[in-house]
N, C-alpha and C. Protein backbone atom coordinates (compact mmCIF):
# COMPACT_ATOMS: atom_id res chain seq x y z
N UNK A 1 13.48 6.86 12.35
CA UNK A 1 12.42 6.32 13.18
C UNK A 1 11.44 7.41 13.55
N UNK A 2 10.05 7.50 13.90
CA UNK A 2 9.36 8.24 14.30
C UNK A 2 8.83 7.46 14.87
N UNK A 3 9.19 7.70 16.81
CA UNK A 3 8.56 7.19 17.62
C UNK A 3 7.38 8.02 18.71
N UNK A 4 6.36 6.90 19.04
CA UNK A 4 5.43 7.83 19.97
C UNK A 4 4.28 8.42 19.13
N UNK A 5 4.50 8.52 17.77
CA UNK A 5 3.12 9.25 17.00
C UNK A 5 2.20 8.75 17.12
N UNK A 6 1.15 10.17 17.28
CA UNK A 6 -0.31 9.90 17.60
C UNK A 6 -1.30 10.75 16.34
N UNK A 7 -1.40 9.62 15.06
CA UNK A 7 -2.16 10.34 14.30
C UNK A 7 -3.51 9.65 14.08
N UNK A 8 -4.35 10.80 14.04
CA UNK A 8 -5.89 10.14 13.57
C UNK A 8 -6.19 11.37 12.68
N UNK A 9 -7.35 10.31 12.00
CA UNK A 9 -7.79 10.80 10.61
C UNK A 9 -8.85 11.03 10.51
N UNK A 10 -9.84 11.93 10.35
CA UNK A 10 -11.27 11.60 10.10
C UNK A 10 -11.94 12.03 8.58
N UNK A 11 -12.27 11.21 7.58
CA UNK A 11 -12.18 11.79 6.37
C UNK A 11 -13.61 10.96 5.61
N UNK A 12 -13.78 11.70 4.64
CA UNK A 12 -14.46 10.93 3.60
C UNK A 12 -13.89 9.54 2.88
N UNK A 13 -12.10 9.62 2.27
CA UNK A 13 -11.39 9.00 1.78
C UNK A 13 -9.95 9.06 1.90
N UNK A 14 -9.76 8.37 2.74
CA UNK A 14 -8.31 8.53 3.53
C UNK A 14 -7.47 7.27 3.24
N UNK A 15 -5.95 7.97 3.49
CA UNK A 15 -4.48 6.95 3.40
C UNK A 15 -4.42 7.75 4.34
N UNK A 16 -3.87 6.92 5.81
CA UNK A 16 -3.35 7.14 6.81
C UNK A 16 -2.12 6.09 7.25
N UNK A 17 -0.48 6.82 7.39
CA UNK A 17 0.53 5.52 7.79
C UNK A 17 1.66 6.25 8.54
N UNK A 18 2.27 5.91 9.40
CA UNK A 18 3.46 6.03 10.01
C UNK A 18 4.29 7.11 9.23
N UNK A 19 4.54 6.98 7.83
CA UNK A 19 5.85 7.32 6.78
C UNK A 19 5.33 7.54 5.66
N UNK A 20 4.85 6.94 5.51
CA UNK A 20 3.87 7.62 3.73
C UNK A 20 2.02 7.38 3.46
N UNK A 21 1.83 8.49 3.04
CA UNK A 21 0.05 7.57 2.72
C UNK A 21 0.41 6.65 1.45
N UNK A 22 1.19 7.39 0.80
CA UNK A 22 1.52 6.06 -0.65
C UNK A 22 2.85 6.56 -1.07
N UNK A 23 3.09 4.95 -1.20
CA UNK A 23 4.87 4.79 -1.48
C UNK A 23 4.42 4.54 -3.20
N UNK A 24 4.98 5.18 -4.02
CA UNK A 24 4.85 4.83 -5.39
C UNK A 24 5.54 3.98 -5.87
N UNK A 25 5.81 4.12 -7.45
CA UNK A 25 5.98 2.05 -7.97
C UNK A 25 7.40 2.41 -8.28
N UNK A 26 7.90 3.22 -8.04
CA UNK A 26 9.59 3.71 -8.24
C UNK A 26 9.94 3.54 -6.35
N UNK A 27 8.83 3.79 -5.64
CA UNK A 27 9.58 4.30 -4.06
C UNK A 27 10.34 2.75 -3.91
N UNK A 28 11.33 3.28 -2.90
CA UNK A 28 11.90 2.58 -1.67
C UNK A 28 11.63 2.66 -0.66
N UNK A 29 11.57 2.28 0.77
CA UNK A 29 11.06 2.97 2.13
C UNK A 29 12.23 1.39 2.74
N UNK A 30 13.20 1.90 2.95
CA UNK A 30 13.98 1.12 3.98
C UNK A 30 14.49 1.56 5.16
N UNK A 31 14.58 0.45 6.50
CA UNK A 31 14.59 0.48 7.39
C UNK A 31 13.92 1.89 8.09
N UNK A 32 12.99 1.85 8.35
CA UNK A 32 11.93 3.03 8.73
C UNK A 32 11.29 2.04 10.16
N UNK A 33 10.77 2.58 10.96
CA UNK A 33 10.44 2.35 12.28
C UNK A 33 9.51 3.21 12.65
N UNK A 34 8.12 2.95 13.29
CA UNK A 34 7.36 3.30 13.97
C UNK A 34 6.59 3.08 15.12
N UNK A 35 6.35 3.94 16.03
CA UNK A 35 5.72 3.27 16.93
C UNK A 35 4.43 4.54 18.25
N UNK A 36 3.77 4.51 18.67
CA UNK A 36 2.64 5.13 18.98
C UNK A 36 1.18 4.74 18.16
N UNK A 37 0.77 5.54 18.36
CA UNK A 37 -1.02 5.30 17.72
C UNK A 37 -1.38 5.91 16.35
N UNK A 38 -1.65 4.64 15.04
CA UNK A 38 -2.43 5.37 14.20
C UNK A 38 -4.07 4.56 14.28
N UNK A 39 -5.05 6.00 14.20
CA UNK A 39 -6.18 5.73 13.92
C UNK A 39 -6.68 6.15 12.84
N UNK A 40 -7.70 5.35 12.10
CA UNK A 40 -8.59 6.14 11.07
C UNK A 40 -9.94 5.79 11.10
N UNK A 41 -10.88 7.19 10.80
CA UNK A 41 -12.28 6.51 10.70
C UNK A 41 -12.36 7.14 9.56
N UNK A 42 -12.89 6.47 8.37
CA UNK A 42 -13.82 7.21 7.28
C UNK A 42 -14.54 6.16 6.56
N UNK A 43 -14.86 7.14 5.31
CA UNK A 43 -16.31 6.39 4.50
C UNK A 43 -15.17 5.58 4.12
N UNK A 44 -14.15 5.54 3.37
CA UNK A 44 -13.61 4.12 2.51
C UNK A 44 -12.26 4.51 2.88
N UNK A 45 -10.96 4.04 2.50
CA UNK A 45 -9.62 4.05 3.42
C UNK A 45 -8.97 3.08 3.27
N UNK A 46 -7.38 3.23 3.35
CA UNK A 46 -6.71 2.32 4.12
C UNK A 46 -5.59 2.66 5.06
N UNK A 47 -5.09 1.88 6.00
CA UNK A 47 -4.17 2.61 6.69
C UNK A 47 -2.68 1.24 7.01
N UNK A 48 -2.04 1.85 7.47
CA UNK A 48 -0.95 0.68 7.66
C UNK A 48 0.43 1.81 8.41
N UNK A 49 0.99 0.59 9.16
CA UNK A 49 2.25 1.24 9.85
C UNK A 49 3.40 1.91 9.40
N UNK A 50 3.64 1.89 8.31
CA UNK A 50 4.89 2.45 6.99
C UNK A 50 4.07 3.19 6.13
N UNK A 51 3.17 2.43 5.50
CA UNK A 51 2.61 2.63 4.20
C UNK A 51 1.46 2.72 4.04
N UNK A 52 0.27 3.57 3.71
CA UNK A 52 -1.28 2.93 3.71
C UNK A 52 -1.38 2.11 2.52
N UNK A 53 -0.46 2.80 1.14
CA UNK A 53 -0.97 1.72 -0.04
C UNK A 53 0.72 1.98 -0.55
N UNK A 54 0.58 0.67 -0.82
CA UNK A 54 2.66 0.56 -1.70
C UNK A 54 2.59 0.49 -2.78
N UNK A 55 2.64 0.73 -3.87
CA UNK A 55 2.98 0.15 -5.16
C UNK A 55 4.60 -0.04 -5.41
N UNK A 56 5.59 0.66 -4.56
CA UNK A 56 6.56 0.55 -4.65
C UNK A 56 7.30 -0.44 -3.50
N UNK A 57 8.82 -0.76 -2.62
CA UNK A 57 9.15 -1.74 -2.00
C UNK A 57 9.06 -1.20 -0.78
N UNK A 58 9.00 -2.45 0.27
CA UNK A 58 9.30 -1.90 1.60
C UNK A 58 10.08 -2.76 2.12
N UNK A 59 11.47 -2.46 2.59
CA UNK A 59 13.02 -3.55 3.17
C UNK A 59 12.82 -3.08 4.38
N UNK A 60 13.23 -4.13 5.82
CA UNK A 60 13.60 -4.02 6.57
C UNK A 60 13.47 -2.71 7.39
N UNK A 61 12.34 -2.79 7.36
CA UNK A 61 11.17 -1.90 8.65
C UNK A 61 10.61 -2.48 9.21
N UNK A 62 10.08 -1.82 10.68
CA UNK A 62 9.32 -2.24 11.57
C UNK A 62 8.05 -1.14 12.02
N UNK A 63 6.96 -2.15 12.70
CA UNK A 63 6.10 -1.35 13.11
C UNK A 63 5.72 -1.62 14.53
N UNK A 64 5.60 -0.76 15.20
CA UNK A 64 5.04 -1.51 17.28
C UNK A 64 3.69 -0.27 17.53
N UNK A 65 3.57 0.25 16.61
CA UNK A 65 2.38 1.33 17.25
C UNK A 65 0.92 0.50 16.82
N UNK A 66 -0.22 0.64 17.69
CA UNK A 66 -1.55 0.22 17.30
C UNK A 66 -1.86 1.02 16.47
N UNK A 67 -2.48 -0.01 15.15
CA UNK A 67 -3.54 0.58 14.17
C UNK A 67 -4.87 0.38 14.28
N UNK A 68 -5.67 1.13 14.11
CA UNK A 68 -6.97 0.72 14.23
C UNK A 68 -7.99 1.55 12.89
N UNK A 69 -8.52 0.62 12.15
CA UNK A 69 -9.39 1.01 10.95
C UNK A 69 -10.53 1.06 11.05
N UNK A 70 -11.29 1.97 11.24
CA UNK A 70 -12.96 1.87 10.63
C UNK A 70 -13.43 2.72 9.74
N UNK A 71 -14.22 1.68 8.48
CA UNK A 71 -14.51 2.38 7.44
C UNK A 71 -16.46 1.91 7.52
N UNK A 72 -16.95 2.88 6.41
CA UNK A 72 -18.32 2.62 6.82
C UNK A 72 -18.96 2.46 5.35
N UNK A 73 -18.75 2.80 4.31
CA UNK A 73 -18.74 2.63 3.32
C UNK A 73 -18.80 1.42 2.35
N UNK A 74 -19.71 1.10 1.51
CA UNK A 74 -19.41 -0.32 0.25
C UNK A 74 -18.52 -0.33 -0.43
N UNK A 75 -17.17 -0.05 0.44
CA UNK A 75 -15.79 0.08 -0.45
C UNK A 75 -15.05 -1.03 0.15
N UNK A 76 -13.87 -1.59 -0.26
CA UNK A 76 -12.76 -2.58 0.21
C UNK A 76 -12.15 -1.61 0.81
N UNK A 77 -11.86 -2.33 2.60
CA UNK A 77 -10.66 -1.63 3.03
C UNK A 77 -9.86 -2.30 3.38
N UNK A 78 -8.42 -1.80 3.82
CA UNK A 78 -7.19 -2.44 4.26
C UNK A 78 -6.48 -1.93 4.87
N UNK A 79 -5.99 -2.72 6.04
CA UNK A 79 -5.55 -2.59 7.46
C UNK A 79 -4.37 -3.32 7.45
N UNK A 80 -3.18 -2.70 7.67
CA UNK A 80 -1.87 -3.61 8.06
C UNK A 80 -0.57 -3.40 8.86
N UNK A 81 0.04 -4.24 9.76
CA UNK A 81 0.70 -4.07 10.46
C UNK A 81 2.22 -2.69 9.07
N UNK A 82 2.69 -3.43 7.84
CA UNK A 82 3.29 -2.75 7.30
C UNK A 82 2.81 -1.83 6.58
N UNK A 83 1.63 -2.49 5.54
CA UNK A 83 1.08 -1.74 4.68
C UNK A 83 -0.43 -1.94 4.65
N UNK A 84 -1.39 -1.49 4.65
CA UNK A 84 -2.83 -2.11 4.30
C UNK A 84 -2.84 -2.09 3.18
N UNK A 85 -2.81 -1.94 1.42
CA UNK A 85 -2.45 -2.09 0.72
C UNK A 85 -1.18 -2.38 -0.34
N UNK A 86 -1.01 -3.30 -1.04
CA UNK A 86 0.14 -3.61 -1.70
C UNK A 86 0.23 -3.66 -2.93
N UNK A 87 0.62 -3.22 -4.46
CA UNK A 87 0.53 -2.78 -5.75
C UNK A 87 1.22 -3.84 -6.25
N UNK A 88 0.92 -4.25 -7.83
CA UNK A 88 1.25 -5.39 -8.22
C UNK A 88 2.73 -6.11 -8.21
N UNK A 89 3.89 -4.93 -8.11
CA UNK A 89 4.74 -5.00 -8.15
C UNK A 89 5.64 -4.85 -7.15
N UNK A 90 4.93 -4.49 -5.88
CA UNK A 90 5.41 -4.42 -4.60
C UNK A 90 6.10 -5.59 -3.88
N UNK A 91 6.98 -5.65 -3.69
CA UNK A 91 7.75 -6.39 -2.14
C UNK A 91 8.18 -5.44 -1.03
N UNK A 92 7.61 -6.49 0.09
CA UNK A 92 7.79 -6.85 1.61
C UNK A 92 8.66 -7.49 1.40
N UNK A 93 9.91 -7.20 2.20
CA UNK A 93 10.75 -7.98 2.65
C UNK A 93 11.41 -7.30 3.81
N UNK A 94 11.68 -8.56 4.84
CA UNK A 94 12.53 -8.08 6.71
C UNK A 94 11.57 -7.44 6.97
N UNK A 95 10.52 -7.40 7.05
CA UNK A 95 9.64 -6.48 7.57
C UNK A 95 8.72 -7.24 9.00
N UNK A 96 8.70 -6.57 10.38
CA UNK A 96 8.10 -6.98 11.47
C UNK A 96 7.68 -5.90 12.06
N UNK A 97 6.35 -6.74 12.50
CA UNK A 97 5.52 -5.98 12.93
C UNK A 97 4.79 -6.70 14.36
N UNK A 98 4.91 -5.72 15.60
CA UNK A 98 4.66 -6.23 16.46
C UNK A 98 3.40 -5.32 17.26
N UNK A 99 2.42 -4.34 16.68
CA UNK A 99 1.72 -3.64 17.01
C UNK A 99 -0.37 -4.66 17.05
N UNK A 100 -0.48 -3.91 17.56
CA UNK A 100 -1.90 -4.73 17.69
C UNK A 100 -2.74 -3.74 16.36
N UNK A 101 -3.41 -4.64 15.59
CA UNK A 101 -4.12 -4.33 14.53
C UNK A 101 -5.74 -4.82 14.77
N UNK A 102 -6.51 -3.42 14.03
CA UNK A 102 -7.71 -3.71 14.57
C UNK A 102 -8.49 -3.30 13.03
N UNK A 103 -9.59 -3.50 12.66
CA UNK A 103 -10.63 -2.85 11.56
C UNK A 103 -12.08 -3.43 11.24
N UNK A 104 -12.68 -2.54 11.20
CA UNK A 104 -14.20 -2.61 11.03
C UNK A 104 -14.75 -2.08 9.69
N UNK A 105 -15.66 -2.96 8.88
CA UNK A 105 -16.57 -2.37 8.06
C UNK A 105 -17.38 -3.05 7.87
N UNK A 106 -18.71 -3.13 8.30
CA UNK A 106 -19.60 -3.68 8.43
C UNK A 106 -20.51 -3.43 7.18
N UNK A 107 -20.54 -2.61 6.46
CA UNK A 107 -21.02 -2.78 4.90
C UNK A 107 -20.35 -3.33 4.00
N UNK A 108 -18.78 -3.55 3.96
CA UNK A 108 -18.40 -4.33 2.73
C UNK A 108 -17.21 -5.52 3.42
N UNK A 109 -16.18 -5.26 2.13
CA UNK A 109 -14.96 -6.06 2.73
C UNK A 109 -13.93 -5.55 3.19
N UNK A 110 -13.71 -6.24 4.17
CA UNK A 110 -12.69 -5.43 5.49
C UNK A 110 -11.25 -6.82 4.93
N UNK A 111 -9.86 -6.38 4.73
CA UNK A 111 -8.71 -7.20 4.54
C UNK A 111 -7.65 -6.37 5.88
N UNK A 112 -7.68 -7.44 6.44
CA UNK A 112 -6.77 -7.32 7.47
C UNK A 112 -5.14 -7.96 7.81
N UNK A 113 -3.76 -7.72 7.66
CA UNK A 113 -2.81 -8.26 8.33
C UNK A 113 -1.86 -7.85 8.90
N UNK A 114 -1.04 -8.74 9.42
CA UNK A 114 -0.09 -7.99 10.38
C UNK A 114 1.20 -7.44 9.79
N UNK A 115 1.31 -7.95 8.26
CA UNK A 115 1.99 -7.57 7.70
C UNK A 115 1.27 -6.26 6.81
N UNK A 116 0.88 -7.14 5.58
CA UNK A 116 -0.08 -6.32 4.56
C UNK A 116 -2.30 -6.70 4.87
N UNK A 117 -2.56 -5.59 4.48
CA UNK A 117 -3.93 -6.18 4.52
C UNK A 117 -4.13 -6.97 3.01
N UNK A 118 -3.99 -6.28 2.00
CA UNK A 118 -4.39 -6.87 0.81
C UNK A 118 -3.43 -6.52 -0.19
N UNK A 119 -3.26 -7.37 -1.27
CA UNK A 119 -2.56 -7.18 -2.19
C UNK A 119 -3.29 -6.94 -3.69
N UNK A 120 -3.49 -5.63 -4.24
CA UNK A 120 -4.64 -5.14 -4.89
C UNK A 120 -4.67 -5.59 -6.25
N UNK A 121 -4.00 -6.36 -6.67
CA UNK A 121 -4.07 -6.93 -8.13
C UNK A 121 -4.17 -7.93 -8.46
N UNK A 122 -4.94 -8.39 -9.42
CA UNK A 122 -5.08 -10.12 -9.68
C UNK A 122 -3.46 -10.64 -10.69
N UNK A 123 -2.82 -10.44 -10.30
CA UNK A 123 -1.69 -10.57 -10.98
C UNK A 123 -0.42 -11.22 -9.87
N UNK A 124 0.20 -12.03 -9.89
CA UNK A 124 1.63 -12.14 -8.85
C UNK A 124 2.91 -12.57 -9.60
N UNK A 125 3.25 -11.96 -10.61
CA UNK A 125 4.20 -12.46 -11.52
C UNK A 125 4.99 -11.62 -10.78
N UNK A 126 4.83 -10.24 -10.11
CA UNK A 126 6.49 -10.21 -9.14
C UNK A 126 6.35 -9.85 -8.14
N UNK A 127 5.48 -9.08 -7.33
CA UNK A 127 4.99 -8.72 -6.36
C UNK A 127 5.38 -9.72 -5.52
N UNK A 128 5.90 -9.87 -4.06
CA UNK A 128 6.05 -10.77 -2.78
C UNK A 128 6.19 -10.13 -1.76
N UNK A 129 5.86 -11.27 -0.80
CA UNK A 129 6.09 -10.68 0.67
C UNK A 129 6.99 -11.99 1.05
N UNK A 130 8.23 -11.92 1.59
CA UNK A 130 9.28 -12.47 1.92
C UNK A 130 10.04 -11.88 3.35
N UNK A 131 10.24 -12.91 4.32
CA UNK A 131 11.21 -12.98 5.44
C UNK A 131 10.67 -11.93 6.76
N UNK A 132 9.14 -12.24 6.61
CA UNK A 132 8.41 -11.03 7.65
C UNK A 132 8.02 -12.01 8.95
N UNK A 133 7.93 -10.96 9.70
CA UNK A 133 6.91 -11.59 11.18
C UNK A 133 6.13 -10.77 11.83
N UNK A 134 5.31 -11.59 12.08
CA UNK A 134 4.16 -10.70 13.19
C UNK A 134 4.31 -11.55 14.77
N UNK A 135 3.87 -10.70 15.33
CA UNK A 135 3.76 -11.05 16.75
C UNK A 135 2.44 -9.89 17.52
N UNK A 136 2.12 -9.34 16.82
CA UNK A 136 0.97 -8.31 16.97
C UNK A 136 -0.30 -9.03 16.95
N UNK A 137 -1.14 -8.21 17.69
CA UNK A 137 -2.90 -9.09 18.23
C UNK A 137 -3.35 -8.64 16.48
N UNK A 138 -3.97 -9.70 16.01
CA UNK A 138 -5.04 -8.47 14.65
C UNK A 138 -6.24 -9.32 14.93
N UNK A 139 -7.42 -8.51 14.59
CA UNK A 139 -8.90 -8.90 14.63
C UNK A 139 -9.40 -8.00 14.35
N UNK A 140 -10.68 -8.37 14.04
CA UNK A 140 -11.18 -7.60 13.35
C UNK A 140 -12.75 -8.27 12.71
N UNK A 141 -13.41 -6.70 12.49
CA UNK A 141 -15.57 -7.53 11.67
C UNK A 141 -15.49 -6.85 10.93
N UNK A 142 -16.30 -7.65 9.88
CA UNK A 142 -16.61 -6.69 8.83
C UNK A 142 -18.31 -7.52 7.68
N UNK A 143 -18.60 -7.13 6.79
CA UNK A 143 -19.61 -7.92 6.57
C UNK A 143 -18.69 -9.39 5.48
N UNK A 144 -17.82 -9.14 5.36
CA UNK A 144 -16.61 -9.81 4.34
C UNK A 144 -15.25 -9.79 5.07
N UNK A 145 -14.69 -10.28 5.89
CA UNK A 145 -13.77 -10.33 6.13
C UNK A 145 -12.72 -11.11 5.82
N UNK A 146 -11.81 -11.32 5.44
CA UNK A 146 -10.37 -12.05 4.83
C UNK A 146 -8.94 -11.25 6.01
N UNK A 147 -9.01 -12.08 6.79
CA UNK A 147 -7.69 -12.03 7.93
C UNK A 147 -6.41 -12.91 8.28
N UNK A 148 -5.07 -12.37 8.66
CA UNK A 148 -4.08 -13.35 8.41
C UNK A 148 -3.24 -12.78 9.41
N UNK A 149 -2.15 -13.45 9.62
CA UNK A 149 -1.23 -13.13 10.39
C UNK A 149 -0.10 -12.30 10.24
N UNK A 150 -0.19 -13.03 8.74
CA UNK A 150 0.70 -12.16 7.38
C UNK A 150 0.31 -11.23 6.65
N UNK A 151 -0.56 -11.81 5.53
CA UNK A 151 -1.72 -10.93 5.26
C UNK A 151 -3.03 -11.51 5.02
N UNK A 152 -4.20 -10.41 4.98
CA UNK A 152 -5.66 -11.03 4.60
C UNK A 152 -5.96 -11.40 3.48
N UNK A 153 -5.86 -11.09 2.39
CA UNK A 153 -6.23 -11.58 1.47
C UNK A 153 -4.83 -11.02 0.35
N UNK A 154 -4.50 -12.48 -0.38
CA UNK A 154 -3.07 -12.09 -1.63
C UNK A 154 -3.36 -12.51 -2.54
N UNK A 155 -2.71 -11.73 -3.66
CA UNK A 155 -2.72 -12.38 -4.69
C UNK A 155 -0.96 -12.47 -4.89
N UNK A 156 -0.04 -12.45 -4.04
CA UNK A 156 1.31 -12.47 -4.02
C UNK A 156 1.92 -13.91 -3.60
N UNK A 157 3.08 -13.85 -4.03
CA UNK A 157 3.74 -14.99 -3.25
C UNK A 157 4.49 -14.57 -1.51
N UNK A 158 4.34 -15.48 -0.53
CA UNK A 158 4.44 -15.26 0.27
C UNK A 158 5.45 -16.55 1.02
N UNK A 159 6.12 -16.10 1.07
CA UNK A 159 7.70 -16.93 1.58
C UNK A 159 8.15 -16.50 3.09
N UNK A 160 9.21 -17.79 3.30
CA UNK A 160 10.09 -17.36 4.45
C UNK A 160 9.36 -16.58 5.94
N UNK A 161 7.92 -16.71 6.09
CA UNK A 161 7.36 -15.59 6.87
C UNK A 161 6.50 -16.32 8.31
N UNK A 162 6.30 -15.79 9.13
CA UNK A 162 5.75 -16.78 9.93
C UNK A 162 4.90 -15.48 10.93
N UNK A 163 3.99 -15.87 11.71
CA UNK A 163 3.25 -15.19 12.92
C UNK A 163 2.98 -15.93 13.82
N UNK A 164 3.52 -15.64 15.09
CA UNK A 164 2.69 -15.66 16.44
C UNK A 164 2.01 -15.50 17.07
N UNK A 165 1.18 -13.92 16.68
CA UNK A 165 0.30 -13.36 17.50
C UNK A 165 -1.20 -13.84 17.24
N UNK A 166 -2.08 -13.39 18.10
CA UNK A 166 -3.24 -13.68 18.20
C UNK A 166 -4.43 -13.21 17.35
N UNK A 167 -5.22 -13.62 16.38
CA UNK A 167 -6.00 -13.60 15.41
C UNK A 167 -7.52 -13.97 15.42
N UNK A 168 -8.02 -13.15 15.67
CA UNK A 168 -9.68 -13.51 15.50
C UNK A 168 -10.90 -12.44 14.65
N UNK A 169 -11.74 -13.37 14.57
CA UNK A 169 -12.85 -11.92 13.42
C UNK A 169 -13.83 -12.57 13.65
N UNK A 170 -14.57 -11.21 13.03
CA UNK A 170 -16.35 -11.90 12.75
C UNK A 170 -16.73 -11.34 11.49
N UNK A 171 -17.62 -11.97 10.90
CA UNK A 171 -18.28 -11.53 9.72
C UNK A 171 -19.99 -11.86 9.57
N UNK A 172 -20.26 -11.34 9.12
CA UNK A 172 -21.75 -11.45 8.95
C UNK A 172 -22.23 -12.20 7.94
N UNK A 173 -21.16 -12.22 6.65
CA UNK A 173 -21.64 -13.18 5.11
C UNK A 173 -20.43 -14.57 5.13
N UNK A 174 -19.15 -13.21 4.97
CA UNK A 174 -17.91 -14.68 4.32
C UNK A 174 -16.90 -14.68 5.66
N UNK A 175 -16.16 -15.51 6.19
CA UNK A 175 -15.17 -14.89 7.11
C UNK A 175 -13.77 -15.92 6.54
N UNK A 176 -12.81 -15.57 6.31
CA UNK A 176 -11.60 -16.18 6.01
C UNK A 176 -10.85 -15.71 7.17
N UNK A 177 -10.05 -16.51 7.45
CA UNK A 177 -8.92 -16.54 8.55
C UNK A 177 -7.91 -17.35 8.71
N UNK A 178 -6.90 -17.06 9.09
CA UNK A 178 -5.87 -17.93 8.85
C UNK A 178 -4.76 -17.79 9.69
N UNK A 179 -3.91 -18.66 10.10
CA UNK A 179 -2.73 -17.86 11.48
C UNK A 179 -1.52 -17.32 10.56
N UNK A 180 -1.27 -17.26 8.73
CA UNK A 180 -0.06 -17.04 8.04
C UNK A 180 -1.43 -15.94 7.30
N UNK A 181 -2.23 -16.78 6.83
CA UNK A 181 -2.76 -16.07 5.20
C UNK A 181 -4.22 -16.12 5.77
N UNK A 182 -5.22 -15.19 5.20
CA UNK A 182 -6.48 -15.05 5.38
C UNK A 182 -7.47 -15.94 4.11
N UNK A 183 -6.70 -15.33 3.14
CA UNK A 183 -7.58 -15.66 1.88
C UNK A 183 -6.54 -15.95 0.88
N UNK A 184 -6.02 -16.68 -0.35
CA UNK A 184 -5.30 -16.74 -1.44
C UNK A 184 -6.12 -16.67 -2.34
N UNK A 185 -5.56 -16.01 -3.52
CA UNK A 185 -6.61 -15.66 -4.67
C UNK A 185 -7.20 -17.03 -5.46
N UNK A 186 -5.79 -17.72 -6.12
CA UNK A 186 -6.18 -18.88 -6.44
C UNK A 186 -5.08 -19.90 -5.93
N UNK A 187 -5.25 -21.25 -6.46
CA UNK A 187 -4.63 -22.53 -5.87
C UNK A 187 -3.21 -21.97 -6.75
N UNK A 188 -2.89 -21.37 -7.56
CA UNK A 188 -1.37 -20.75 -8.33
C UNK A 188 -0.57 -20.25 -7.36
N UNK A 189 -1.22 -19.20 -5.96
CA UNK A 189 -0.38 -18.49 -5.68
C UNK A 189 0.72 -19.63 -4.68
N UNK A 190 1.71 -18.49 -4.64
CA UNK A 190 3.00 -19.95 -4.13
C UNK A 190 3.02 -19.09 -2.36
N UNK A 191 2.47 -20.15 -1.36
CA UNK A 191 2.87 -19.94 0.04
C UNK A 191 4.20 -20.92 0.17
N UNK A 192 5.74 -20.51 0.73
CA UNK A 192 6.48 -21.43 0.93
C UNK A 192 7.33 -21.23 2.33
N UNK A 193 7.19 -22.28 2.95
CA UNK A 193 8.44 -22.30 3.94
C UNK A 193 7.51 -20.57 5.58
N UNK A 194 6.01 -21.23 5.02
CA UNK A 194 5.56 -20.07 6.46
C UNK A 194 4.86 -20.66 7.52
């Protein structure tokens, strides 16, 4: 566990997370726990409570520290209670997150959740997020925003998962929102039992 951390970032191009900036497509990261303050401001980024970007799994971790994202840049960013990014082959699973999530990018698209922010591949042949919860505040502006409870925008299957907490955004062009899912890529991907 690493409790109480207080990290901020100030960068051109930053991964900022609790436990790893990036879990690779071999990592594991089980039962890991965090809790205190991560912040990040930069031109493009992502940040998340375990993980900023996964390509590899994340089992039965938790997150309770506030994240808060601002990027300023015409880049995609991602903000998430576990991970703000997720790799094609990545699973979430047991994973809760009860921290308040926040992110801004007012030049492009901002993906926000309490689990994952985004899941970065147009592909979901194995990649999932399975048996998670939020109970954490997320909101968040951006000029594109895609926000969820679970996550903001997937191209994954997303099972067994549910949220409580409180969810709101603004956007200036597109705004997706959702109290499980923000955005799904297409009518294929499988939401079940959230």
């Amino acid at each position: 566990s690493l409790k109480n951390v207080n990290l901020y970032l100030n960068t051109d191009n930053g991964k900022l997370a609790g436990i790893a900036g990036q879990n690779s497509l071999t990592g594991n990261i089980t039962k890991c726990n965090v809790s205190g303050t991560i912040k990040q401001e930069s031109n493009k980024g992502m940040s998340g409570g375990i993980a900023s970007y996964s390509s590899g799994n994340i089992y039965n971790s938790s997150n309770t520290a506030s994240i808060v994202l601002n990027t300023y840049d015409e880049e995609s960013a991602g903000v998430g209670g576990i991970c703000g990014s997720s790799g094609i082959s990545s699973i979430i699973s047991g994973c809760i997150n009860s921290g308040n999530i926040s992110g801004e990018n007012n030049s492009y698209y901002m993906y926000i959740g309490g689990i994952a922010g985004t899941k970065d591949s147009d592909s979901n042949e194995i990649g999932k997020i399975t048996d998670c919860y939020n109970s954490g505040k997320i909101s968040g502006r951006a000029k594109r925003l895609s926000i969820g409870g679970i996550v903001g925008y997937t191209f994954m299957t997303v099972e067994n998962s549910y949220n409580i907490g409180e969810i709101s955004g603004e956007a200036t062009e597109n705004l997706y929102i959702g109290k499980v899912i923000g955005r799904k890529y297409n009518s294929s991907i499988t939401i079940n039992n959230c």
